[in-house]
N, C-alpha and C. Protein backbone atom coordinates (compact mmCIF):
# COMPACT_ATOMS: atom_id res chain seq x y z
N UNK A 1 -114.17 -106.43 85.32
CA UNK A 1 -113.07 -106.49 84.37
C UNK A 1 -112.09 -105.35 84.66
N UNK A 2 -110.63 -105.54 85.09
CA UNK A 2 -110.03 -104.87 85.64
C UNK A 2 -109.34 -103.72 83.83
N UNK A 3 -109.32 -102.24 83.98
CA UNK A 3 -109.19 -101.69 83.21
C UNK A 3 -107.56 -101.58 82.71
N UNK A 4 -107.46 -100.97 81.44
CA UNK A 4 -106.22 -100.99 81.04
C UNK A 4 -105.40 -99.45 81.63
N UNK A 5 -104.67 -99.64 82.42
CA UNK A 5 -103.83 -98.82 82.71
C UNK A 5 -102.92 -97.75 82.05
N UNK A 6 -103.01 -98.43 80.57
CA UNK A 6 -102.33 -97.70 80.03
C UNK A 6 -103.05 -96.42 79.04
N UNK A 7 -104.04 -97.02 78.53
CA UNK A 7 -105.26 -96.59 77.97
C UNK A 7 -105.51 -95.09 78.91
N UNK A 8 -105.83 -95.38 80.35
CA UNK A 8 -106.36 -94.69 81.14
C UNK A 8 -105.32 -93.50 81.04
N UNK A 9 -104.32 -93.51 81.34
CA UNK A 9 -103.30 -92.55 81.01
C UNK A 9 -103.28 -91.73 80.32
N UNK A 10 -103.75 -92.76 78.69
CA UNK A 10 -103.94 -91.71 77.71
C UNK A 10 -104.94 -91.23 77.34
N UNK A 11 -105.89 -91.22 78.19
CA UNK A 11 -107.24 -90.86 78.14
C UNK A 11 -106.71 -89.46 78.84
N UNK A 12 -106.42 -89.76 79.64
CA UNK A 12 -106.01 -88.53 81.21
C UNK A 12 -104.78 -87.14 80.34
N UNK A 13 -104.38 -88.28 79.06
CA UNK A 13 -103.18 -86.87 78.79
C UNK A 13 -103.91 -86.40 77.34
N UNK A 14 -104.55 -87.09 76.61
CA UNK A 14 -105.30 -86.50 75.75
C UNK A 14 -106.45 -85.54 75.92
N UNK A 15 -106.81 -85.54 77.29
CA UNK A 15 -108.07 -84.47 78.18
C UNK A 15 -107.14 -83.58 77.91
N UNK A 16 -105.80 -83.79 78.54
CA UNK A 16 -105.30 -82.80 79.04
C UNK A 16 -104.47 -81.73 78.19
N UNK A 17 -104.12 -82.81 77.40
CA UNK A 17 -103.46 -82.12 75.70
C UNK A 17 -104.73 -80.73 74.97
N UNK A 18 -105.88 -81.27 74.91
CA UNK A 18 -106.94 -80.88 74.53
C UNK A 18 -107.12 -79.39 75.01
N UNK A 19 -107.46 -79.25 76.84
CA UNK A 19 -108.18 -78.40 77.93
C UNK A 19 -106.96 -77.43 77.67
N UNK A 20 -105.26 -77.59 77.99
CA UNK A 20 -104.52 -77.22 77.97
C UNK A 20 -104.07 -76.27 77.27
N UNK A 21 -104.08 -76.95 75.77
CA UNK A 21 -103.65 -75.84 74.99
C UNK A 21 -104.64 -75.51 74.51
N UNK A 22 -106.33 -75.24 74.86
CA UNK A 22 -107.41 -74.53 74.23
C UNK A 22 -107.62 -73.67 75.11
N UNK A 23 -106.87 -73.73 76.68
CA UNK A 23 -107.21 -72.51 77.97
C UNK A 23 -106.08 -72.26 78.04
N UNK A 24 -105.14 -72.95 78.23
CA UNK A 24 -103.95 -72.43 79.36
C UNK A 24 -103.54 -73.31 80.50
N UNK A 25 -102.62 -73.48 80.92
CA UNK A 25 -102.49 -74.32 81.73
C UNK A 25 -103.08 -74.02 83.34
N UNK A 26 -102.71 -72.42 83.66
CA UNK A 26 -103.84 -72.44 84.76
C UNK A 26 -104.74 -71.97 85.09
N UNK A 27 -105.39 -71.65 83.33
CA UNK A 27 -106.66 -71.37 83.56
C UNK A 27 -107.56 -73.29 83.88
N UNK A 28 -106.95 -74.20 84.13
CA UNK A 28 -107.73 -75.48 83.58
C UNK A 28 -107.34 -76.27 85.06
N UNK A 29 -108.27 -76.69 85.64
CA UNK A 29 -108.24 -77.33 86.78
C UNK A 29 -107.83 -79.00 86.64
N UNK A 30 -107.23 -79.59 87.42
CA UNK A 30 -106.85 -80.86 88.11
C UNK A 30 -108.35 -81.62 87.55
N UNK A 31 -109.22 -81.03 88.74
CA UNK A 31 -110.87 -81.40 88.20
C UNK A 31 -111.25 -81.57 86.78
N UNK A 32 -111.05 -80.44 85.98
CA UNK A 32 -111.72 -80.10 84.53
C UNK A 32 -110.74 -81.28 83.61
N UNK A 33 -109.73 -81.93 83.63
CA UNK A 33 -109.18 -82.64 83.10
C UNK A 33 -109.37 -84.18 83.96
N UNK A 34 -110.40 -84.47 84.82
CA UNK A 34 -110.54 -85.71 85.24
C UNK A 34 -111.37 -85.73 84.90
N UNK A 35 -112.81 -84.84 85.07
CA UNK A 35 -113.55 -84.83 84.05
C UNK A 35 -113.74 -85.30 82.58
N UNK A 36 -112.98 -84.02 82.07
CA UNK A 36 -113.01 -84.51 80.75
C UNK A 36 -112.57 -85.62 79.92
N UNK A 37 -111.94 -86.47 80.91
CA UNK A 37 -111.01 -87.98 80.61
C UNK A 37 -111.99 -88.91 81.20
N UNK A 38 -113.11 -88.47 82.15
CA UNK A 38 -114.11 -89.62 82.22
C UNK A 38 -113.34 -90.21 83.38
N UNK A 39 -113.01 -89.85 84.48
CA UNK A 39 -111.96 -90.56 85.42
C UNK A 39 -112.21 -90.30 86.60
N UNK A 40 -112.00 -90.30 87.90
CA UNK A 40 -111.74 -89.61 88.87
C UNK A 40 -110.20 -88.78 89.12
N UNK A 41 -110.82 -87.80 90.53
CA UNK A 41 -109.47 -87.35 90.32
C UNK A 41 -108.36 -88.01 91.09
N UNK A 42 -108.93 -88.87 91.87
CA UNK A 42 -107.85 -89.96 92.37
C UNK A 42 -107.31 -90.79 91.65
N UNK A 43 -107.85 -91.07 90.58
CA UNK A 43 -107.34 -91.33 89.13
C UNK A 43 -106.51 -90.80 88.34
N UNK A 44 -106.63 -89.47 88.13
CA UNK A 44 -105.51 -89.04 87.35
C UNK A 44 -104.28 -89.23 88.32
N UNK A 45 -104.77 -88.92 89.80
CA UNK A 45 -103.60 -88.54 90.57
C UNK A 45 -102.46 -90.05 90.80
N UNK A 46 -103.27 -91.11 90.09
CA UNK A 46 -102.66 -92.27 90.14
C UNK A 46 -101.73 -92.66 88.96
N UNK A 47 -101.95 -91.51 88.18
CA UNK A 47 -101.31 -91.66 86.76
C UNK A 47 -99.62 -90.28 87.13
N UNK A 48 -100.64 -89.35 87.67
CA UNK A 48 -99.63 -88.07 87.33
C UNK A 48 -99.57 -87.39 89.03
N UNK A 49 -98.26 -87.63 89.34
CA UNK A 49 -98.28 -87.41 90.55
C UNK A 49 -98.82 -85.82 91.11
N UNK A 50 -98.34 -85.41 90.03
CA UNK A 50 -99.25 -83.30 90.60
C UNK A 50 -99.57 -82.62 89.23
N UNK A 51 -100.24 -81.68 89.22
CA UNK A 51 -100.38 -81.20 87.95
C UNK A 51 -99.43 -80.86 87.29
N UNK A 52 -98.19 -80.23 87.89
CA UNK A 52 -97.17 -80.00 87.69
C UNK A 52 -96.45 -81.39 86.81
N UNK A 53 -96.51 -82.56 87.64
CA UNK A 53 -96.07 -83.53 86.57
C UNK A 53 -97.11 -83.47 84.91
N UNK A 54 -98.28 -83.70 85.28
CA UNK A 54 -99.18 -83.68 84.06
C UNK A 54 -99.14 -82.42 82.62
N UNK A 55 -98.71 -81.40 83.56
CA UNK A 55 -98.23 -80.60 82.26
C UNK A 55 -96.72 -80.32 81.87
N UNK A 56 -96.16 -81.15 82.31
CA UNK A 56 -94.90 -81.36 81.37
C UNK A 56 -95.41 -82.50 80.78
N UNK A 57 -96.24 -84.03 80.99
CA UNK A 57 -96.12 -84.88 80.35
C UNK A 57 -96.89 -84.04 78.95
N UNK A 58 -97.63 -83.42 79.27
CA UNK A 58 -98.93 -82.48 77.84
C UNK A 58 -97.45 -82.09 77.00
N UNK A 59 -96.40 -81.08 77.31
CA UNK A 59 -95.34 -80.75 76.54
C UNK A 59 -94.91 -81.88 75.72
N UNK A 60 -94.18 -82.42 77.25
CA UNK A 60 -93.21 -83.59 76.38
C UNK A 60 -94.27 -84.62 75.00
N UNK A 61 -95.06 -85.08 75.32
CA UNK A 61 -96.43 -85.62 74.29
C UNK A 61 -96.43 -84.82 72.92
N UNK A 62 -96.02 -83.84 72.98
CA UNK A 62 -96.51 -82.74 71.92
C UNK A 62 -94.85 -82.84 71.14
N UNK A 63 -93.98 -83.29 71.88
CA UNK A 63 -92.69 -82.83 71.53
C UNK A 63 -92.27 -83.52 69.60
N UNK A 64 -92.18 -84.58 69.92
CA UNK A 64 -91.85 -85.48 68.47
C UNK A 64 -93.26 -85.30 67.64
N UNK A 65 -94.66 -85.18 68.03
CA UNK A 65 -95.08 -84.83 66.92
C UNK A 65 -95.09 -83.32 66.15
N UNK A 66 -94.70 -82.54 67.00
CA UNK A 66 -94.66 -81.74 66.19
C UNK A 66 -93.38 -81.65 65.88
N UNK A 67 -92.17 -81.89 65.93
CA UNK A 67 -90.87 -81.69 65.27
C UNK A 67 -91.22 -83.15 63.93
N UNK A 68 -92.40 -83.86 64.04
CA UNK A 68 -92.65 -84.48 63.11
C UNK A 68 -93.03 -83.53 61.53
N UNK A 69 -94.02 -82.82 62.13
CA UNK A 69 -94.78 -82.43 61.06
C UNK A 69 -93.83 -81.10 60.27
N UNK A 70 -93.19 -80.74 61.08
CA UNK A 70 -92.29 -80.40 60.65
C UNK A 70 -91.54 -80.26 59.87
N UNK A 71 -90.50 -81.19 60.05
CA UNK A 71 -90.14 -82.31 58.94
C UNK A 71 -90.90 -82.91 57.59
N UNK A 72 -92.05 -83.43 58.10
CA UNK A 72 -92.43 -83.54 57.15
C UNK A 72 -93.14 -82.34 55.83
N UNK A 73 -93.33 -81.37 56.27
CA UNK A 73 -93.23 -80.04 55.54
C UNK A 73 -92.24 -79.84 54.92
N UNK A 74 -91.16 -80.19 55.73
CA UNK A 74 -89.59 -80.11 54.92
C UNK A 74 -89.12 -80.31 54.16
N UNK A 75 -89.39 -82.20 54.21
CA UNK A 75 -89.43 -83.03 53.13
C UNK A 75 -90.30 -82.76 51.89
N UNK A 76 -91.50 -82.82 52.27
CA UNK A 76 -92.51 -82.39 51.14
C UNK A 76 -92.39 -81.48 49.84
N UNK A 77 -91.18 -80.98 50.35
CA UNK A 77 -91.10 -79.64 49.44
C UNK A 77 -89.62 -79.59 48.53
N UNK A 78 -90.42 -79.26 47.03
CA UNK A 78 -89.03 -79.64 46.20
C UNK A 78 -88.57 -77.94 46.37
N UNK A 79 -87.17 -78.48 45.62
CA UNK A 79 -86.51 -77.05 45.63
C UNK A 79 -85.70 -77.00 46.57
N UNK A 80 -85.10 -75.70 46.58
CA UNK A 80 -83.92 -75.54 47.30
C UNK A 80 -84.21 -75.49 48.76
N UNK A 81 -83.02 -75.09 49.63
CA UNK A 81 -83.09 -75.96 50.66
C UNK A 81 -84.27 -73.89 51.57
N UNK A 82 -83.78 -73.21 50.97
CA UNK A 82 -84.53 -71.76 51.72
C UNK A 82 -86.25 -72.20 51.26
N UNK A 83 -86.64 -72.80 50.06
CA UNK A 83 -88.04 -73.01 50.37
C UNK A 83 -88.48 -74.17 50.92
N UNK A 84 -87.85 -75.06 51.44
CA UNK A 84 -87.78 -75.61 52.13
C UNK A 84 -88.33 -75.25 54.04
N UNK A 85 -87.13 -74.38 53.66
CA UNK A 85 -87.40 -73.96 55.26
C UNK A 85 -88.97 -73.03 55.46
N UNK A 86 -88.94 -72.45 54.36
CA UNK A 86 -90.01 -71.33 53.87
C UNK A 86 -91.08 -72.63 54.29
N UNK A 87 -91.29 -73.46 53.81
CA UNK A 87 -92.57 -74.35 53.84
C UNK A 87 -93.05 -74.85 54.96
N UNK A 88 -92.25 -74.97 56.17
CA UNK A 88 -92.51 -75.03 57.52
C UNK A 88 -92.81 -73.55 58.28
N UNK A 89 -92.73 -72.21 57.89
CA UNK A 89 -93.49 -71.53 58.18
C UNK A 89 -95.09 -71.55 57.07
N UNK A 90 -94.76 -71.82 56.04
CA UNK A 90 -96.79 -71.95 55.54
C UNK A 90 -97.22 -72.75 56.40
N UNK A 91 -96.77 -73.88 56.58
CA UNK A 91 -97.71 -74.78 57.60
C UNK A 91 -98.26 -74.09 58.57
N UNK A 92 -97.40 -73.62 59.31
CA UNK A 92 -97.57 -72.92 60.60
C UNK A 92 -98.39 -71.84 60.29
N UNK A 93 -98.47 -70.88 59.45
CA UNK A 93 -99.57 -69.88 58.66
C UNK A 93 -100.72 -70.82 58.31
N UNK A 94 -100.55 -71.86 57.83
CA UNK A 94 -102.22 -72.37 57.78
C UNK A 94 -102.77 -73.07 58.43
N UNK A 95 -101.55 -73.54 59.38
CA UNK A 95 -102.40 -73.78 61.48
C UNK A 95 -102.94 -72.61 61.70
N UNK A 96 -102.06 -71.40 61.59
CA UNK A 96 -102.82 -70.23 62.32
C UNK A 96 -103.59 -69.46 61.66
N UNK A 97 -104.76 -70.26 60.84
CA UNK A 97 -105.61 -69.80 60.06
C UNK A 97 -107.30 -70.22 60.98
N UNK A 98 -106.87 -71.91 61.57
CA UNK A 98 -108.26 -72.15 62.02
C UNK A 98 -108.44 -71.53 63.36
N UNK A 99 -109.89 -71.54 63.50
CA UNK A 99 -110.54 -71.08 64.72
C UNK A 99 -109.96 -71.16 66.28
N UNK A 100 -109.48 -72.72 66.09
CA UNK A 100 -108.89 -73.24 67.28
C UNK A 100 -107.63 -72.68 67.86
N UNK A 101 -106.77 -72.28 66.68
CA UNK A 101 -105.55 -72.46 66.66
C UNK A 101 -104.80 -71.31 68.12
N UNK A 102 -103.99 -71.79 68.83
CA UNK A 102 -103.53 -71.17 69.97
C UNK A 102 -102.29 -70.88 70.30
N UNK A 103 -101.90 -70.95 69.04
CA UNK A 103 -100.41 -70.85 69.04
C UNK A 103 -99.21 -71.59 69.17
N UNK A 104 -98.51 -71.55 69.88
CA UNK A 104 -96.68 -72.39 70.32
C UNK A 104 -97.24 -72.81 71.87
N UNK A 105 -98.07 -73.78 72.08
CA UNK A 105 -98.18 -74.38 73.46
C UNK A 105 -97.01 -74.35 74.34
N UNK A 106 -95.65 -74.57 73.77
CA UNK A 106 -94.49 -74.85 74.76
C UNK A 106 -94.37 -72.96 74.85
N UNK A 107 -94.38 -72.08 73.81
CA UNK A 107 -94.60 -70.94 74.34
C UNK A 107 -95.52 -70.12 75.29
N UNK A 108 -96.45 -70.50 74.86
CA UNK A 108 -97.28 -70.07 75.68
C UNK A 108 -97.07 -70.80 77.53
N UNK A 109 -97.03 -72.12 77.35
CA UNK A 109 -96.81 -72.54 78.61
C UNK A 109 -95.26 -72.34 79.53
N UNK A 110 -94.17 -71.30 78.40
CA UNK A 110 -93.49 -70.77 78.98
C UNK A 110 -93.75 -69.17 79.72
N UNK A 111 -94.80 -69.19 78.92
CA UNK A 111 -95.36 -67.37 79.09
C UNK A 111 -95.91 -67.76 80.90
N UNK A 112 -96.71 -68.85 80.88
CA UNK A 112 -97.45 -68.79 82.02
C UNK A 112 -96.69 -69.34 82.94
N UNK A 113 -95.59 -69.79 83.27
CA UNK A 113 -94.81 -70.18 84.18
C UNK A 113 -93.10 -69.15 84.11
N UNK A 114 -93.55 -68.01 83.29
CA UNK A 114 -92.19 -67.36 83.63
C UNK A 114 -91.46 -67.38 85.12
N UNK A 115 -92.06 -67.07 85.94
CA UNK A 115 -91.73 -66.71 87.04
C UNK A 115 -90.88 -68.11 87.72
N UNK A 116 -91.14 -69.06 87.50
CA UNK A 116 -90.46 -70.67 87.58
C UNK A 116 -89.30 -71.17 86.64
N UNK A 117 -88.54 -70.36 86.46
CA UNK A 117 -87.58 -71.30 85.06
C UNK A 117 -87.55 -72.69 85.36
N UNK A 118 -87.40 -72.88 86.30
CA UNK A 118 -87.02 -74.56 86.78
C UNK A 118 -87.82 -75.12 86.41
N UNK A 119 -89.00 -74.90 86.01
CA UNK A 119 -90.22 -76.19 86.52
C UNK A 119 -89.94 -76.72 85.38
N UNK A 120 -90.57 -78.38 85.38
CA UNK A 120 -89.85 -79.36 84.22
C UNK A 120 -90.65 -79.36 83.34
N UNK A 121 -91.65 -78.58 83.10
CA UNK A 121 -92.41 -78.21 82.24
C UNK A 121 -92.10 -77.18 81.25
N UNK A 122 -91.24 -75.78 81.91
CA UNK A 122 -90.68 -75.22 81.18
C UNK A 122 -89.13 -75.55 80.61
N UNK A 123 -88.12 -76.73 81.38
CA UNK A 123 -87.33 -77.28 80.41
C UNK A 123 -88.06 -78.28 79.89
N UNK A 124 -89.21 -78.92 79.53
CA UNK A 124 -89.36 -79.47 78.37
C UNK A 124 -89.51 -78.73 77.47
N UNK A 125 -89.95 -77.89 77.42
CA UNK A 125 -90.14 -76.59 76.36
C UNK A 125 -89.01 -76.12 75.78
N UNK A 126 -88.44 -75.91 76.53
CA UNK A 126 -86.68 -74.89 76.28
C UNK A 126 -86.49 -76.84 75.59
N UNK A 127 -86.20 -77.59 75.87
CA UNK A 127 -85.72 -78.90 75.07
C UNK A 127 -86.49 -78.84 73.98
N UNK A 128 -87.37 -78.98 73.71
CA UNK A 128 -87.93 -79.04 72.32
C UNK A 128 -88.03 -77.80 71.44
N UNK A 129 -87.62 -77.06 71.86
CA UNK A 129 -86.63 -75.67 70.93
C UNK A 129 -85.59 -76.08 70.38
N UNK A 130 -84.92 -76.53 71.47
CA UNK A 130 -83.54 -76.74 70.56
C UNK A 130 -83.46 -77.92 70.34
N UNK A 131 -84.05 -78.71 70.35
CA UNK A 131 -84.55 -79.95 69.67
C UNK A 131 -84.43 -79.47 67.87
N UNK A 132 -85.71 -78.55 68.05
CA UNK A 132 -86.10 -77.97 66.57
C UNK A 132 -84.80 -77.14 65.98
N UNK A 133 -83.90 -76.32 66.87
CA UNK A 133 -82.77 -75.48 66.01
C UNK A 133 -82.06 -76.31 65.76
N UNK A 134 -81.46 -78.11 66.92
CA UNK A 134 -80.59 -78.55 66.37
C UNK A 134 -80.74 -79.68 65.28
N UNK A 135 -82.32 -79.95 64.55
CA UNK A 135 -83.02 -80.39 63.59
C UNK A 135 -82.22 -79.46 62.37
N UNK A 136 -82.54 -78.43 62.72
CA UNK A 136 -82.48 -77.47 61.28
C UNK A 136 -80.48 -77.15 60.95
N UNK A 137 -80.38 -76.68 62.26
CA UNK A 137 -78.65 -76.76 62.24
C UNK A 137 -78.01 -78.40 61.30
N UNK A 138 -78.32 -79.70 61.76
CA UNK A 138 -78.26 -80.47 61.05
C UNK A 138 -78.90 -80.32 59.55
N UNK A 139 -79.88 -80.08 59.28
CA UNK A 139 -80.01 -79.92 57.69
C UNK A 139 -79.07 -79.00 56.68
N UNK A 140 -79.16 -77.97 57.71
CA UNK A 140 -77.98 -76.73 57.10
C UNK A 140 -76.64 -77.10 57.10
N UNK A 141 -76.15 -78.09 57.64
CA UNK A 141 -75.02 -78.84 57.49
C UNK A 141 -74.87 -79.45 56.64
N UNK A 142 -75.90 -80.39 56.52
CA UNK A 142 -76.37 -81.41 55.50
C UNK A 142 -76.25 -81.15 53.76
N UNK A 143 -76.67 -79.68 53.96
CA UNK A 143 -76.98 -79.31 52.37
C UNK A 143 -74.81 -78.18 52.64
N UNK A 144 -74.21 -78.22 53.30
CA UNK A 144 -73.06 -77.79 53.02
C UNK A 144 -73.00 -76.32 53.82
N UNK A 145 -73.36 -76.06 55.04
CA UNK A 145 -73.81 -74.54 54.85
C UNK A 145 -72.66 -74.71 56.62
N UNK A 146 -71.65 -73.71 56.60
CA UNK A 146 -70.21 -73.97 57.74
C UNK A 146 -70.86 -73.34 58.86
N UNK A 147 -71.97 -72.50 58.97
CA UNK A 147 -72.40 -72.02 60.45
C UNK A 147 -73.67 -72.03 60.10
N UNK A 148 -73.96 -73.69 60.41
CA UNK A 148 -75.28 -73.82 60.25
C UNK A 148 -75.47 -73.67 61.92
N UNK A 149 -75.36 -74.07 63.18
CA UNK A 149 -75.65 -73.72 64.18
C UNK A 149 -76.29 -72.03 64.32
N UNK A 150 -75.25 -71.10 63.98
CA UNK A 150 -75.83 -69.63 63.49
C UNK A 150 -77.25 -69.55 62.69
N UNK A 151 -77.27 -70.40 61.60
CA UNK A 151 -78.44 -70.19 60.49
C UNK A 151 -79.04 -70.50 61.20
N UNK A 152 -79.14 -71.92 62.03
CA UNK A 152 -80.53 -72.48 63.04
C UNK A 152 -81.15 -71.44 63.68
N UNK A 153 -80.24 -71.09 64.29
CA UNK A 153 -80.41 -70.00 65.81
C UNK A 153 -81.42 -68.96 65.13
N UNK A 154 -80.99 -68.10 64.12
CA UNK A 154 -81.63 -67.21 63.71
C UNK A 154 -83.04 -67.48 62.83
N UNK A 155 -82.85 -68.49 62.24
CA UNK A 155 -84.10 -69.13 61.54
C UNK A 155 -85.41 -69.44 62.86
N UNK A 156 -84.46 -69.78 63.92
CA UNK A 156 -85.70 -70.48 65.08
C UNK A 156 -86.12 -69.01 65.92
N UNK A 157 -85.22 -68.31 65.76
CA UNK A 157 -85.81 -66.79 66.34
C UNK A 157 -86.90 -66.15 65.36
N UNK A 158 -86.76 -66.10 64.47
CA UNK A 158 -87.97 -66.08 63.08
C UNK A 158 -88.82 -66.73 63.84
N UNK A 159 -88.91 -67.95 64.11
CA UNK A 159 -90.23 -69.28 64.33
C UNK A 159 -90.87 -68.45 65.39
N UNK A 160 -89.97 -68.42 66.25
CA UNK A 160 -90.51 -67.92 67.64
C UNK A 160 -91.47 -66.26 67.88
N UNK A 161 -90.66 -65.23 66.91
CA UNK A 161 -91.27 -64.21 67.15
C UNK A 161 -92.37 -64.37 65.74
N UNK A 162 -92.55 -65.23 64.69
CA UNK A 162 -93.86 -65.68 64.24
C UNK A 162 -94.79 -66.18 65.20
N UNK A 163 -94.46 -66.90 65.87
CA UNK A 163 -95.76 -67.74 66.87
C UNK A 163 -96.72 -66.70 67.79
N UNK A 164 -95.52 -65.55 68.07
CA UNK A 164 -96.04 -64.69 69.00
C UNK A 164 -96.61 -63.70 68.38
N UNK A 165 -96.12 -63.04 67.28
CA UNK A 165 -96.54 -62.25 66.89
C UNK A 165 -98.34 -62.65 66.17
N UNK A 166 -98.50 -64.00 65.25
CA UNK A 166 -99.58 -64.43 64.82
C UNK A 166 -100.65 -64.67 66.16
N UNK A 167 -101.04 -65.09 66.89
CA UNK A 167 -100.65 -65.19 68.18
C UNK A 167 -101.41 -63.79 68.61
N UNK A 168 -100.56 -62.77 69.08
CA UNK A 168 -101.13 -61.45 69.74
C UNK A 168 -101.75 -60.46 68.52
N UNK A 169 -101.77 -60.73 67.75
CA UNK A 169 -102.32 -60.15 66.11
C UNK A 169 -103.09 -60.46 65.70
N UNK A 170 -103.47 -62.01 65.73
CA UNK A 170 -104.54 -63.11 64.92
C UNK A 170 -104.48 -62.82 63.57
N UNK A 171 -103.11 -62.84 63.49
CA UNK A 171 -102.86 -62.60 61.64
C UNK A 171 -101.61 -63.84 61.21
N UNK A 172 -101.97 -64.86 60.64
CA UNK A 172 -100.96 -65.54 59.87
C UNK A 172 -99.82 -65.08 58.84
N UNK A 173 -100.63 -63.70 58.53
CA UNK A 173 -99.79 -63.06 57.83
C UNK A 173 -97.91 -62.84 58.32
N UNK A 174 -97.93 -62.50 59.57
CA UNK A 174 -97.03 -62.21 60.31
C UNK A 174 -96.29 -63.81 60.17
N UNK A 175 -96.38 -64.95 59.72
CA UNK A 175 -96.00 -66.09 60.26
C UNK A 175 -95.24 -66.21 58.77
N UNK A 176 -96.13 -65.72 57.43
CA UNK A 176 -95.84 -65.74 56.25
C UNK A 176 -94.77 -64.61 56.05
N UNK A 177 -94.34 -63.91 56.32
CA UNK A 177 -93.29 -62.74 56.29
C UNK A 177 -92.34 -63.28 57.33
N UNK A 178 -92.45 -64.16 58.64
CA UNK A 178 -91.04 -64.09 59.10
C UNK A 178 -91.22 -65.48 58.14
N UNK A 179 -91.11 -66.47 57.42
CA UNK A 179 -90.94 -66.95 56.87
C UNK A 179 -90.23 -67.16 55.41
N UNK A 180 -90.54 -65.94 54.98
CA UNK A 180 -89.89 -64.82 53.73
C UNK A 180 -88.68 -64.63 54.46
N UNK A 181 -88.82 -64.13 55.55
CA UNK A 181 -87.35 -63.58 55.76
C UNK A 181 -86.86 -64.43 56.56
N UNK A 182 -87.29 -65.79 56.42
CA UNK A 182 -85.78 -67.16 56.75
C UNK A 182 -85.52 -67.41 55.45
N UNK A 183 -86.41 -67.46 54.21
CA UNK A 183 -85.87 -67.96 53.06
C UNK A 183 -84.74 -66.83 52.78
N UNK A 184 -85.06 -65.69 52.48
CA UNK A 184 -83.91 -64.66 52.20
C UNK A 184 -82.42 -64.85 53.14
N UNK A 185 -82.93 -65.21 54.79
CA UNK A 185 -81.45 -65.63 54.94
C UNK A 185 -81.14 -66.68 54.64
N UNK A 186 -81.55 -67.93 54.09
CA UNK A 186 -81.01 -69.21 54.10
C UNK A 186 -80.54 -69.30 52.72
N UNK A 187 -81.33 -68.25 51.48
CA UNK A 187 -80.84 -67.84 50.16
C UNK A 187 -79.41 -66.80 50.26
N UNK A 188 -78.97 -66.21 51.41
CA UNK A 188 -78.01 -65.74 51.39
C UNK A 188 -77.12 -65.53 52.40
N UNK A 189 -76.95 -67.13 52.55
CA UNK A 189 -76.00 -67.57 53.30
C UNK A 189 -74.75 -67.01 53.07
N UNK A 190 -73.63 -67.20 53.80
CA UNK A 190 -72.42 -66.58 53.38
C UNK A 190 -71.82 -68.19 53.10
């Protein structure tokens, strides 16, 4: 019975989603993700032409759900539009509460490929940043606010030096304070 191709794929990027952001991208072998997908590695290699392709597809995969959940934090939350924003850092404080938790994958997998700006792994990353500022720039528009592009920018620099800071600290706390201080700027907008 000839197998589903497509299935297999996502067997191969859910290993890899998994190995990836629980090691690192090169701490985790070609091998250790054919493995763990139950595959060969002439198999994955039939799906993902180099690893290099396979961990941008791990990014890009990660991209809309998490600008999902996001959102939906967003939504979730009555009140004005600063606790609002406030409520997508709790989330992110009570991701970085469990055991597992490893931080900003597209960060981190920018940390480990600094030396490469190019690779399409690190512009998927840099894309789903500003994916997320030009999410929030649109809301800050939305609710009336004239340099919401500005509010984004600085609200997503908050996000960013939360991820890192919770992150090299192992304190959520840090995620809950730059979060305080997006509500205070988004409460005092000009």
């Amino acid at each position: 019975m000839p197998r589903d191709s497509a299935e297999t794929r996502k067997r191969i990027l859910n290993a890899a989603n998994r190995l990836f952001y629980a090691q690192g991208i090169r701490a985790v072998s070609v091998d250790a993700v054919a493995e763990k997908a139950g595959v060969t590695k002439k198999t994955l290699y039939y799906h993902f032409k180099s690893k290099d392709d396979l961990v941008t597809e791990y990014l890009t995969s990660r991209d809309q759900p998490n600008l999902d959940t996001f959102r939906k934090w967003f939504d979730e939350t009555d009140g004005p539009l600063s606790d609002k924003v406030f409520a997508i850092f709790e989330g992110v404080a009570k991701g970085a509460r469990h055991p597992k938790w490893r931080g900003c994958g597209f960060l981190r997998t920018a940390g480990e490929l600094a030396a490469m700006p190019g690779h399409p792994a690190v512009k998927a990353g840099a894309a789903h940043k500003k994916r997320f500022e030009q999410w929030l720039a649109d809301m800050f528009a939305a609710d009336g606010i004239a340099a919401s592009d500005t509010l984004a920018r600085r609200v997503s620099l908050l996000m960013e030096g939360a991820f890192a800071s919770a992150l090299i600290h192992r304190d959520p706390a840090y995620v809950i304070d730059a979060g305080e201080a997006a509500r205070d700027l988004v409460s005092h907008r000009p």
